[in-house]
N, C-alpha and C. Protein backbone atom coordinates (compact mmCIF):
# COMPACT_ATOMS: atom_id res chain seq x y z
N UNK A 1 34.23 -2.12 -19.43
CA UNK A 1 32.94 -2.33 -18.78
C UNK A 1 33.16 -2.63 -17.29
N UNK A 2 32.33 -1.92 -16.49
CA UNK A 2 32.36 -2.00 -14.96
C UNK A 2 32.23 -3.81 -14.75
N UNK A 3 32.96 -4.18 -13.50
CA UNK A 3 32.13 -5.55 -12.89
C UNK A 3 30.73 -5.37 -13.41
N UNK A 4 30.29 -4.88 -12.42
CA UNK A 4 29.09 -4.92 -11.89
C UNK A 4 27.99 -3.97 -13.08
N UNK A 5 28.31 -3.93 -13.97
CA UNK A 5 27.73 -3.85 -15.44
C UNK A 5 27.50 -4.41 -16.39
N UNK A 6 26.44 -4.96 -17.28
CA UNK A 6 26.50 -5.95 -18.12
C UNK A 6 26.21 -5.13 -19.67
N UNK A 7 26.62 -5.80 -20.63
CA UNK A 7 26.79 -5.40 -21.64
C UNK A 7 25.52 -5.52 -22.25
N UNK A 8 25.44 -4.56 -23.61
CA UNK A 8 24.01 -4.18 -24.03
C UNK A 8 22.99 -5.43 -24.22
N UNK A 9 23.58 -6.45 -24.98
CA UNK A 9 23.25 -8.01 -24.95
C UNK A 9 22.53 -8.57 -23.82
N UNK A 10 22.96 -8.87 -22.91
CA UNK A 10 23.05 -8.86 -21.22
C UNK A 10 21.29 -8.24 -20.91
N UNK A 11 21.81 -7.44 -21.00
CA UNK A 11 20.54 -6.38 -20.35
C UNK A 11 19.66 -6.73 -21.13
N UNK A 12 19.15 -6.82 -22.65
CA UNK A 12 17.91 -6.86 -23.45
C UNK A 12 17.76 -8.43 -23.43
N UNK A 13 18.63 -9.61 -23.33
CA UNK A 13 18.39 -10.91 -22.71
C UNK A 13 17.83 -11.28 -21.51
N UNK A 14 18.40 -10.41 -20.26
CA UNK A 14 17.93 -10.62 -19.43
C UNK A 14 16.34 -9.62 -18.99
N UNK A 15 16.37 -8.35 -19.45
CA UNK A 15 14.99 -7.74 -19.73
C UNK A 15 13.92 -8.90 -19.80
N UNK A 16 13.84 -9.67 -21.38
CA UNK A 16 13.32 -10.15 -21.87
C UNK A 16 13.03 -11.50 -21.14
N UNK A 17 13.80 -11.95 -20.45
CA UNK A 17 13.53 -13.13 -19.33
C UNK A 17 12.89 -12.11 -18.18
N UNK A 18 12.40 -11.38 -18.12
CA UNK A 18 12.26 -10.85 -16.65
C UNK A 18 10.85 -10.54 -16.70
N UNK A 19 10.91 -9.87 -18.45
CA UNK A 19 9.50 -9.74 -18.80
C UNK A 19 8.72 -10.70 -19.34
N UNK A 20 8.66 -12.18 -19.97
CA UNK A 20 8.24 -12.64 -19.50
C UNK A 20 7.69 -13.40 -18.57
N UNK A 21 8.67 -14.27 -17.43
CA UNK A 21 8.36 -14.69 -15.92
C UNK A 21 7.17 -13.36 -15.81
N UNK A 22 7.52 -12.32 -15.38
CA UNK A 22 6.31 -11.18 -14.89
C UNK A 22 5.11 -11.30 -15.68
N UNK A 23 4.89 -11.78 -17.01
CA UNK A 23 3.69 -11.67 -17.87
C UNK A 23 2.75 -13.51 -17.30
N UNK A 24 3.84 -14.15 -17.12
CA UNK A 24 3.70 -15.29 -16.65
C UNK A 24 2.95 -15.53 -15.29
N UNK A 25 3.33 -14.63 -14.79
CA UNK A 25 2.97 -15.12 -13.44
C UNK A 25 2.39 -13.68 -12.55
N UNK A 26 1.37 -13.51 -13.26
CA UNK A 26 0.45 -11.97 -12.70
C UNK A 26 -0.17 -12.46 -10.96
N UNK A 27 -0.55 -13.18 -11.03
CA UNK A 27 -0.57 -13.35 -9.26
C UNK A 27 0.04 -13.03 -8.34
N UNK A 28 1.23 -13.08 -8.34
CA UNK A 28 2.78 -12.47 -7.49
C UNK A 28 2.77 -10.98 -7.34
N UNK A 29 2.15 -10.30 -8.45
CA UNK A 29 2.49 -8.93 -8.37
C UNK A 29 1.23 -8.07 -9.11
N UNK A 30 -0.12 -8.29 -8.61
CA UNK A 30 -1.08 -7.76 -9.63
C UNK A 30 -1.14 -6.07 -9.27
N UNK A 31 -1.80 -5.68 -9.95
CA UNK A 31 -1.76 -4.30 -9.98
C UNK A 31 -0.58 -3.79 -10.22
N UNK A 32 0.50 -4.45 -10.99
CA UNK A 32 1.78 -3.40 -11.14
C UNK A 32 1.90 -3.84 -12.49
N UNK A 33 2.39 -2.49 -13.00
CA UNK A 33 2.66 -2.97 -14.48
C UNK A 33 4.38 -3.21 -15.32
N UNK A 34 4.72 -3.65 -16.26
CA UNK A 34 5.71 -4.02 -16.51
C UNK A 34 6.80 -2.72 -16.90
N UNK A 35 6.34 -2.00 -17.42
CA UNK A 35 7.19 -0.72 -17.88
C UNK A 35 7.28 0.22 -17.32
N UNK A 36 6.74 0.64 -15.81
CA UNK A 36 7.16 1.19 -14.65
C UNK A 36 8.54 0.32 -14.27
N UNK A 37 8.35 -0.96 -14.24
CA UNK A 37 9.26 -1.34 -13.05
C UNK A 37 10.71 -1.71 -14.14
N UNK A 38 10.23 -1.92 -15.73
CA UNK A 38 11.65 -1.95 -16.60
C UNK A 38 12.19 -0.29 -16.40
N UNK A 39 11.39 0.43 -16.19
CA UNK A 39 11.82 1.83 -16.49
C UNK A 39 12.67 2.15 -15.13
N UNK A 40 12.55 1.85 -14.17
CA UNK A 40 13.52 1.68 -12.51
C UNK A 40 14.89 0.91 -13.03
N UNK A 41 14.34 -0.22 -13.96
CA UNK A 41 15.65 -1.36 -13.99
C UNK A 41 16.54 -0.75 -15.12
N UNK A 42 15.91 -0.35 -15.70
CA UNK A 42 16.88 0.62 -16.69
C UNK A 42 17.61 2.42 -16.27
N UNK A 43 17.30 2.53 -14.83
CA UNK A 43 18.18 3.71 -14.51
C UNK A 43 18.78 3.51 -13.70
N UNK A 44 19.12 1.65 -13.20
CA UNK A 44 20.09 1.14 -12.23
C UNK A 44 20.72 0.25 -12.87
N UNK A 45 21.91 -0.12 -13.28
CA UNK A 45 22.73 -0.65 -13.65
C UNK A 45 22.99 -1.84 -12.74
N UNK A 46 23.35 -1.40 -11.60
CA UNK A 46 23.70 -2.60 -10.80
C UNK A 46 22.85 -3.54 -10.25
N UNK A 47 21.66 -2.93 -10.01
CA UNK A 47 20.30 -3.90 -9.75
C UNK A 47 20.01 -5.04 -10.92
N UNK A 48 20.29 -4.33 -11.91
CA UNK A 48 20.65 -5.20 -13.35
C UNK A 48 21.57 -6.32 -13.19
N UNK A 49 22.31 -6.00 -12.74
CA UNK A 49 23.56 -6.68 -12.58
C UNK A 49 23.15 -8.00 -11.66
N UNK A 50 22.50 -7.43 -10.28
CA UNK A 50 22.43 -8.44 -8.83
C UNK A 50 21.20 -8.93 -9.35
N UNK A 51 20.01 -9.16 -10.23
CA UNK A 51 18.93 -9.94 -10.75
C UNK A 51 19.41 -10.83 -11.74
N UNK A 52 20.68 -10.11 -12.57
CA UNK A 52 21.89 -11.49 -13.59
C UNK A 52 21.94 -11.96 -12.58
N UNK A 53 22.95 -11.85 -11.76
CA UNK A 53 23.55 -12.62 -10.79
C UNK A 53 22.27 -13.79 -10.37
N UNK A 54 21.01 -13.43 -9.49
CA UNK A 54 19.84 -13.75 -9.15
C UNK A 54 19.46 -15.27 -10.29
N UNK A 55 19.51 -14.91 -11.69
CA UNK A 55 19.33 -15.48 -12.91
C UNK A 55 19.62 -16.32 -12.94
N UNK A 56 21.36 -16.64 -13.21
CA UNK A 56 22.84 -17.17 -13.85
C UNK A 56 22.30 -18.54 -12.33
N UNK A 57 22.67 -18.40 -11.47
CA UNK A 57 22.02 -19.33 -10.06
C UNK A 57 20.80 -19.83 -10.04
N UNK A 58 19.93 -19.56 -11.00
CA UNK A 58 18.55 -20.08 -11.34
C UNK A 58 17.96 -19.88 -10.21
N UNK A 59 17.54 -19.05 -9.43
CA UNK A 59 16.80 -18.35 -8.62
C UNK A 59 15.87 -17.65 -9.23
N UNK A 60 15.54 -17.53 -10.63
CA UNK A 60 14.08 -17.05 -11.65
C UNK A 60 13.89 -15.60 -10.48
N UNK A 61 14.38 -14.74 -10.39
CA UNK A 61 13.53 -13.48 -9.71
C UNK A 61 12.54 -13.36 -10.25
N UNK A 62 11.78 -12.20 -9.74
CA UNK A 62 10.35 -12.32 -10.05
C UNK A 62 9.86 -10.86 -9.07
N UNK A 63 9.36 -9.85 -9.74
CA UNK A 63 8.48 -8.99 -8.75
C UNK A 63 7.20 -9.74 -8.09
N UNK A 64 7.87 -9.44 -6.79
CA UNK A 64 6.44 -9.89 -5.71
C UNK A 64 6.11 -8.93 -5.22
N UNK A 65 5.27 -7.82 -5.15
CA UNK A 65 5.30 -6.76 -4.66
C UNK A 65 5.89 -4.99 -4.85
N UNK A 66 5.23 -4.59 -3.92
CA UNK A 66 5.64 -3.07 -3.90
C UNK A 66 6.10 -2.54 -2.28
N UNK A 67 7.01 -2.17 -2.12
CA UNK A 67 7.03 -1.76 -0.73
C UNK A 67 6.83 -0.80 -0.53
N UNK A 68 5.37 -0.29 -0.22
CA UNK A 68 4.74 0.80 0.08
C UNK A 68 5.28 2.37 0.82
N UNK A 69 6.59 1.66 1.70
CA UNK A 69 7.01 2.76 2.27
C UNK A 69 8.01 3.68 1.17
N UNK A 70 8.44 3.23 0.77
CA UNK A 70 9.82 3.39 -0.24
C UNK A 70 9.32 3.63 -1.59
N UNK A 71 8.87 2.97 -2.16
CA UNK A 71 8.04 2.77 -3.44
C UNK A 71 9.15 1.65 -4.16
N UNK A 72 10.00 1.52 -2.94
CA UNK A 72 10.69 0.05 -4.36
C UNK A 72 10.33 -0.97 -4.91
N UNK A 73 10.37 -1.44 -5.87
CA UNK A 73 9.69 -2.82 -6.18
C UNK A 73 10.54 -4.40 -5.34
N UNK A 74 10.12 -4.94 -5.02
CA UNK A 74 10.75 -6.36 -4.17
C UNK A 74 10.81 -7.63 -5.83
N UNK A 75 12.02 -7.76 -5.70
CA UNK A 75 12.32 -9.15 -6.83
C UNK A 75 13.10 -9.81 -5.41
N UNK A 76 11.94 -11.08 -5.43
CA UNK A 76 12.23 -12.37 -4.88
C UNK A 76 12.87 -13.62 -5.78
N UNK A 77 13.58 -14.45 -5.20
CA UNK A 77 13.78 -15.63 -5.67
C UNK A 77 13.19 -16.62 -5.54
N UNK A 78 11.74 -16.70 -6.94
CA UNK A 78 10.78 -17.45 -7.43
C UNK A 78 10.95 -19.01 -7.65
N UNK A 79 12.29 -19.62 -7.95
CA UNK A 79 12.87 -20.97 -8.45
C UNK A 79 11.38 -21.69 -7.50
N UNK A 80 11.20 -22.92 -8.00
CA UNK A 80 10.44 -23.74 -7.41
C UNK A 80 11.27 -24.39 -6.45
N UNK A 81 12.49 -24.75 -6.30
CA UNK A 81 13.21 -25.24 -5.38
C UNK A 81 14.39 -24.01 -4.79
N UNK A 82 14.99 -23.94 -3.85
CA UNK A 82 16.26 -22.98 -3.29
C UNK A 82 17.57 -23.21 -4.67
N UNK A 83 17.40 -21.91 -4.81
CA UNK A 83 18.60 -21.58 -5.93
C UNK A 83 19.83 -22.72 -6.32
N UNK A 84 20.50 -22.47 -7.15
CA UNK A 84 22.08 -23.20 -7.13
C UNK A 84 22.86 -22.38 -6.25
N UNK A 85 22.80 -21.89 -5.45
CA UNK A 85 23.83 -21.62 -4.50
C UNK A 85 23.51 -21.84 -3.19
N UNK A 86 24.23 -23.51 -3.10
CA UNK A 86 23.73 -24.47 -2.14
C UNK A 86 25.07 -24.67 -1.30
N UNK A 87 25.24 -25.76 -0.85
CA UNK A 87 26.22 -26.18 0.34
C UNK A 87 27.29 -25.04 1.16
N UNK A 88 26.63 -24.29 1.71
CA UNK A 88 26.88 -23.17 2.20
C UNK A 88 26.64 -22.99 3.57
N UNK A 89 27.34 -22.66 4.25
CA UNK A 89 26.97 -22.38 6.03
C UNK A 89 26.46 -20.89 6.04
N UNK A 90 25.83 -20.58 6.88
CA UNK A 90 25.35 -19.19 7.15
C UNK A 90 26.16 -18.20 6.90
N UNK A 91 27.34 -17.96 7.62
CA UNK A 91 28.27 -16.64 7.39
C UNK A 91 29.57 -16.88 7.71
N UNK A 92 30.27 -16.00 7.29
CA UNK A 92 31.77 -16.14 7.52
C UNK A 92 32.09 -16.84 8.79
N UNK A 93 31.43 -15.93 10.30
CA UNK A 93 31.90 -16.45 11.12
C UNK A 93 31.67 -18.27 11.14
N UNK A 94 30.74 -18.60 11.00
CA UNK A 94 30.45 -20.22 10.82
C UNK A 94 31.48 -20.81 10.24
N UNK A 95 31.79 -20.63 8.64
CA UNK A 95 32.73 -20.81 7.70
C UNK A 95 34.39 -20.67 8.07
N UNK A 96 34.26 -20.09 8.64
CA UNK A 96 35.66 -19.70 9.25
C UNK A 96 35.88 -20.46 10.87
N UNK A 97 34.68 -20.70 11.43
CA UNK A 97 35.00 -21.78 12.58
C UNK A 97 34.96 -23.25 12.40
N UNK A 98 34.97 -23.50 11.10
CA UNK A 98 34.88 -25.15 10.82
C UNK A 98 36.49 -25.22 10.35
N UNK A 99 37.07 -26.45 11.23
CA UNK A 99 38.32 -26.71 11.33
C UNK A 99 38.72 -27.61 9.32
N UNK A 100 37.60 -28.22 9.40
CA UNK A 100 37.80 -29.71 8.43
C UNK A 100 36.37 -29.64 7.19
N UNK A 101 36.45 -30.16 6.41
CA UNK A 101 35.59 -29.84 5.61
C UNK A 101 34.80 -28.62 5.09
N UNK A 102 35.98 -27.68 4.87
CA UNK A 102 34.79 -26.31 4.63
C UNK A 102 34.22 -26.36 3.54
N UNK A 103 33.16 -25.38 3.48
CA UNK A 103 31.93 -25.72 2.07
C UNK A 103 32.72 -24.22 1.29
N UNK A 104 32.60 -24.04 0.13
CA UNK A 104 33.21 -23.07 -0.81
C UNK A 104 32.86 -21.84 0.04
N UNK A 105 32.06 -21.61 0.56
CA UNK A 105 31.49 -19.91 1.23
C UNK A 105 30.39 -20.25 2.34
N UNK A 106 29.79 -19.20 2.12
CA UNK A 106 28.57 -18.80 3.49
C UNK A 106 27.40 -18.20 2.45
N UNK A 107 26.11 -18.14 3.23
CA UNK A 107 25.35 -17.50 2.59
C UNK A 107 25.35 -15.95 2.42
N UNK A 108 25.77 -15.43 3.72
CA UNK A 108 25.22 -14.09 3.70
C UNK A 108 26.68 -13.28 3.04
N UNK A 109 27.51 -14.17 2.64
CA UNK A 109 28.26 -13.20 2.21
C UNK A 109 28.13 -13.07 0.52
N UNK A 110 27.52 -14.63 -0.02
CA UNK A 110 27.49 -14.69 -1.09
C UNK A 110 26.24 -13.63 -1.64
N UNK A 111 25.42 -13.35 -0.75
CA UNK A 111 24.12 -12.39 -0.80
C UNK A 111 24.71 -11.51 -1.20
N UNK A 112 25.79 -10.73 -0.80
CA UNK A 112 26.47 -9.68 -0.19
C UNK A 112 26.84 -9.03 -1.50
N UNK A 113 27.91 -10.38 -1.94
CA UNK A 113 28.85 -10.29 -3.17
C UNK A 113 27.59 -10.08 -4.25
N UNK A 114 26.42 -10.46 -4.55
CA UNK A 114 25.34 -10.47 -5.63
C UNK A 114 24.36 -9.35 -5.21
N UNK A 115 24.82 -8.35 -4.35
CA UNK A 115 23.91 -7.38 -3.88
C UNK A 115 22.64 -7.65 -3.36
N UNK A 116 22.22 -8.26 -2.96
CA UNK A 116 21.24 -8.80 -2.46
C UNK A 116 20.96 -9.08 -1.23
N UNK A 117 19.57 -9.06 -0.58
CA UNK A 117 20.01 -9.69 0.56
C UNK A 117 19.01 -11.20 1.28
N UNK A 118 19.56 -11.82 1.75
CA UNK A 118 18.46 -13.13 1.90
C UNK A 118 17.31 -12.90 3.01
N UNK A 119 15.88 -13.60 2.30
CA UNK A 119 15.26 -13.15 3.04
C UNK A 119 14.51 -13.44 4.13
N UNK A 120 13.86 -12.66 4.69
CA UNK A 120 14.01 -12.64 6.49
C UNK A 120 12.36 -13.97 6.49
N UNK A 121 12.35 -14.40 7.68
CA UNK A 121 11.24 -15.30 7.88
C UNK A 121 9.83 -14.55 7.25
N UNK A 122 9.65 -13.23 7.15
CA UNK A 122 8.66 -12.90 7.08
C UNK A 122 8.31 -12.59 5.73
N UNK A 123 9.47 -12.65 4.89
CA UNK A 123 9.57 -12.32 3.29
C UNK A 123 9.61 -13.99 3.13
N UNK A 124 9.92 -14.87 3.74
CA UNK A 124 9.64 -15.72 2.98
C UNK A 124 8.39 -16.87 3.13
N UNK A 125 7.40 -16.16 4.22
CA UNK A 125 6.12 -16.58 3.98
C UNK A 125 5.41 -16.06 3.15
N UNK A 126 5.98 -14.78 3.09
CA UNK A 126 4.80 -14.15 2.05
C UNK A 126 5.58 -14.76 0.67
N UNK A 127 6.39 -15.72 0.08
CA UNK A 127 6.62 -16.25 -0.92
C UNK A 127 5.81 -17.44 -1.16
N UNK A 128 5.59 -18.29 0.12
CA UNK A 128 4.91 -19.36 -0.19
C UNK A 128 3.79 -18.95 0.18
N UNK A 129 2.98 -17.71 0.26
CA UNK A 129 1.87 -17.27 -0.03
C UNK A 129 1.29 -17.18 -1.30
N UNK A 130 2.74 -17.03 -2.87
CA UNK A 130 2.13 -17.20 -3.58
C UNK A 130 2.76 -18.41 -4.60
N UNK A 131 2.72 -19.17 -3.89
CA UNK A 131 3.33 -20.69 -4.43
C UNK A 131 3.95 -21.78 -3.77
N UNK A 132 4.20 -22.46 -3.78
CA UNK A 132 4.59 -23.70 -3.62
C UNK A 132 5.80 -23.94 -3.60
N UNK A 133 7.13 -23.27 -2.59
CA UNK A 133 8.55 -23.59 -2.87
C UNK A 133 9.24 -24.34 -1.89
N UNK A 134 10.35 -24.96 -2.19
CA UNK A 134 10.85 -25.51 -1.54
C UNK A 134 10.53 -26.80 -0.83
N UNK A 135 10.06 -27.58 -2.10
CA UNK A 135 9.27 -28.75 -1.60
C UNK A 135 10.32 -29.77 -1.27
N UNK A 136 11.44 -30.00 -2.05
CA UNK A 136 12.88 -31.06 -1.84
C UNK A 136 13.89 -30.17 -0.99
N UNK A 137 14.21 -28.72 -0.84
CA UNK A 137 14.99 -27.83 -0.74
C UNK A 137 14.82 -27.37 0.37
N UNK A 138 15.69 -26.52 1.28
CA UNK A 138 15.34 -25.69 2.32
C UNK A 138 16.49 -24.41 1.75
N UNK A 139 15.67 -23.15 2.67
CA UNK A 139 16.69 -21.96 2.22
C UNK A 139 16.69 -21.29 3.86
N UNK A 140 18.43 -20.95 3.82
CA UNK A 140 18.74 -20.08 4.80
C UNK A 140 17.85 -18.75 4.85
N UNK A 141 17.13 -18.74 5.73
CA UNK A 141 16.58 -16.92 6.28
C UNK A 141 17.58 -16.62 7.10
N UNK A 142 17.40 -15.09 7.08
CA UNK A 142 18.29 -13.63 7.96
C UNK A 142 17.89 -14.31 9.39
N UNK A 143 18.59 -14.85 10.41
CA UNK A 143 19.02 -15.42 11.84
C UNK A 143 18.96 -14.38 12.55
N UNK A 144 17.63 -14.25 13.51
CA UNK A 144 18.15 -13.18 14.96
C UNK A 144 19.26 -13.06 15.22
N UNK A 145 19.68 -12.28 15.55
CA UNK A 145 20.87 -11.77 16.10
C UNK A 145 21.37 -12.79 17.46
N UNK A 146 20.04 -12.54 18.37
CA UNK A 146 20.51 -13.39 19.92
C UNK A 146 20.55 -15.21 19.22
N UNK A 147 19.76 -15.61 18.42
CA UNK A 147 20.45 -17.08 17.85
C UNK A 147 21.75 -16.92 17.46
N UNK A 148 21.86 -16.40 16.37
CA UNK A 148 23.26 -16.35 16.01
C UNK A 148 24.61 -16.28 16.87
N UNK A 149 24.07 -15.36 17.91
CA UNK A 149 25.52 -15.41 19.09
C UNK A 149 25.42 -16.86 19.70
N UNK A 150 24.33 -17.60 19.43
CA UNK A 150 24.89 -18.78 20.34
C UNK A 150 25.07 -19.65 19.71
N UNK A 151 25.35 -19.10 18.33
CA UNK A 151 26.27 -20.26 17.26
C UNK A 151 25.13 -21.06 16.55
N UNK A 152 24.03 -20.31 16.78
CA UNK A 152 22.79 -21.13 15.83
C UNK A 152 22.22 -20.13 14.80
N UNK A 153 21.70 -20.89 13.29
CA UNK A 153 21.60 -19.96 12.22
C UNK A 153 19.98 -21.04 12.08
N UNK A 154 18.97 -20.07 11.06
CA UNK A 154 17.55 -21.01 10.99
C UNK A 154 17.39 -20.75 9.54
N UNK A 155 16.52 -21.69 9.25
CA UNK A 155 16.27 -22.04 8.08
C UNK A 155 14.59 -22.26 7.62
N UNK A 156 14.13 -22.25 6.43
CA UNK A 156 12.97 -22.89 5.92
C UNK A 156 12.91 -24.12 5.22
N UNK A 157 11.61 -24.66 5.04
CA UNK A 157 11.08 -25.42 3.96
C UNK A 157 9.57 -25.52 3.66
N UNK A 158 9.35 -26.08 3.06
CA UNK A 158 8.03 -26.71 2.79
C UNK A 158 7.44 -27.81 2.46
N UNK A 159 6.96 -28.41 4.00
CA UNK A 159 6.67 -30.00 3.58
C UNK A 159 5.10 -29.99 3.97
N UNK A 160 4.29 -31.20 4.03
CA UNK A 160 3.00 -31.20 4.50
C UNK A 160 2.06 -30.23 4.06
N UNK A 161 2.12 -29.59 2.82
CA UNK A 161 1.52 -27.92 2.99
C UNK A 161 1.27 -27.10 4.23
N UNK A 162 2.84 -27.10 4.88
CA UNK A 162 3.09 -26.09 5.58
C UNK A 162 4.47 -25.38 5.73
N UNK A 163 4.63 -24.35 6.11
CA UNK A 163 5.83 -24.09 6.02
C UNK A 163 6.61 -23.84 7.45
N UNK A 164 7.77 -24.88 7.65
CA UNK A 164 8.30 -25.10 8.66
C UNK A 164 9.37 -23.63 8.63
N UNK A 165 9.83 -23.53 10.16
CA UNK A 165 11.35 -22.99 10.59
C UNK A 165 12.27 -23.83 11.52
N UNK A 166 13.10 -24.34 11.26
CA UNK A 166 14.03 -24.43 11.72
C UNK A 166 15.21 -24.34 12.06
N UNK A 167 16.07 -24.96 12.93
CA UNK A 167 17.46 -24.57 13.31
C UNK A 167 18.78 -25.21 13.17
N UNK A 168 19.79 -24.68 12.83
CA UNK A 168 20.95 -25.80 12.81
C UNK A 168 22.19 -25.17 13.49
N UNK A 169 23.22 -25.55 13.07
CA UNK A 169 24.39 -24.63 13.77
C UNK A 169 24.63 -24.58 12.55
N UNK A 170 24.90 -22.84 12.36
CA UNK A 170 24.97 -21.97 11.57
C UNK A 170 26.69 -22.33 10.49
N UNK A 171 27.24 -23.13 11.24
CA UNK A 171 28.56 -23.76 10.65
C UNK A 171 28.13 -25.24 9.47
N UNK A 172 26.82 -25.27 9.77
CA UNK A 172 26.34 -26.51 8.95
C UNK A 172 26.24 -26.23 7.32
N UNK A 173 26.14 -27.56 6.72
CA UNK A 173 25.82 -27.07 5.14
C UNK A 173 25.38 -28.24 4.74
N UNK A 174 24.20 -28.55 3.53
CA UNK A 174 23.58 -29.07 2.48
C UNK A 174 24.26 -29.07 1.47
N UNK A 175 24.00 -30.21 0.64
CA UNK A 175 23.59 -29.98 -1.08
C UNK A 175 22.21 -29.51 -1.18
N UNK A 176 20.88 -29.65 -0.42
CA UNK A 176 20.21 -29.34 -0.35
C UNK A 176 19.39 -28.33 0.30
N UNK A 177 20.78 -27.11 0.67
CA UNK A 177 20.08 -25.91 1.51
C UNK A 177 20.60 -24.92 0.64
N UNK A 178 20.19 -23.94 0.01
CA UNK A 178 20.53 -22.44 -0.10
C UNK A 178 20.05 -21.17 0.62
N UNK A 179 19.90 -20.28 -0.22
CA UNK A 179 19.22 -19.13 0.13
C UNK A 179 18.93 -18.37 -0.68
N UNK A 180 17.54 -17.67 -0.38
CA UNK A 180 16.62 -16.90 -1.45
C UNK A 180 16.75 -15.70 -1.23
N UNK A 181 17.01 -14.99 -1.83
CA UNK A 181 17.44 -13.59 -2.01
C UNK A 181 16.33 -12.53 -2.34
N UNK A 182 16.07 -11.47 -1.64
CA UNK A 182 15.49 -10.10 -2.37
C UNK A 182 16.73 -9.08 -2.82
N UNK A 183 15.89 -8.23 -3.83
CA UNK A 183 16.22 -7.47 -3.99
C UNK A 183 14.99 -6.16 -4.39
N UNK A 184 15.57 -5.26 -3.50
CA UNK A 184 15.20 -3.67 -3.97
C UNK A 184 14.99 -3.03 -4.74
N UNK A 185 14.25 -2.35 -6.25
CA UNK A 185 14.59 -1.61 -6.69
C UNK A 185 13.65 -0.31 -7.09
């Protein structure tokens, strides 16, 4: 069996968690129906694979959407709080410039490794458009480019019923920061 393939078990377990969250929670994604978007997840293997991955980290994916240009479906990471894949600095380069205390990885690579990718400030308003996340938690978003060269990476949360952005040096890390992941399919 490939890595990045899960066994017949696997797939009709995790199906079955996917289909209900989606029956669960019709607000996130109305007008789409469930056996279009199993019928996509069943002629990609590896998307299968990076929504386990998504799972196993308790990040609950979840279709939020359709991306109109493409026709792919968007699975966000639904968790009420930022995933288990926490104490993490932004990216290698960060991770790799901390002399003393390094944290196990970075975010964007762990995205990387789970096919996925974390999402940008604008994917993750439209998350707390349809709920309430990250009330104890903050999650790394995709960092401009011109921040990042000056050694700064930004982040979310949600306090006050609103949803903040902020900044840290991208070498920083939480028990209480991850990152929320989309995926494509």
């Amino acid at each position: 069996m490939d890595k990045k393939d899960l066994s017949k078990e696997q797939k009709e377990t995790l199906l079955e968690t996917l289909r209900n969250r989606f029956s669960k929670n019709m607000n996130r994604h109305k007008n789409l129906e469930w056996n279009s978007i199993e019928k996509k997840l069943l002629e990609n293997s590896e998307k299968l694979w990076s929504l386990n991955e998504m799972e196993i980290t308790e990040g609950e994916p979840d279709v939020i959407g359709l991306d109109e240009s493409t026709g792919e479906f968007l699975f966000f990471d639904c968790s009420p709080e930022s995933p288990k894949r926490r104490s993490l600095c932004y990216d290698y380069q960060a991770w790799n410039s901390r002399k003393a205390n390094k944290p196990e990885g970075n975010a964007i690579d762990k995205a990387t490794e789970m096919g996925i990718e974390i999402l940008t400030e604008a994917q993750y308003r439209k998350l707390q458009e349809l709920g309430k996340f990250d009330l104890k938690t903050s999650s790394w978003i995709r960092t401009p480019e011109k921040i990042r060269e000056m050694g700064g990476a930004v982040f979310c949360d949600r306090r006050y019923d609103t949803v903040f952005l902020y900044h840290n040096g991208a070498e920083s890390y939480y028990a209480a920061r991850g990152f929320r992941g989309c995926l494509k399919v």
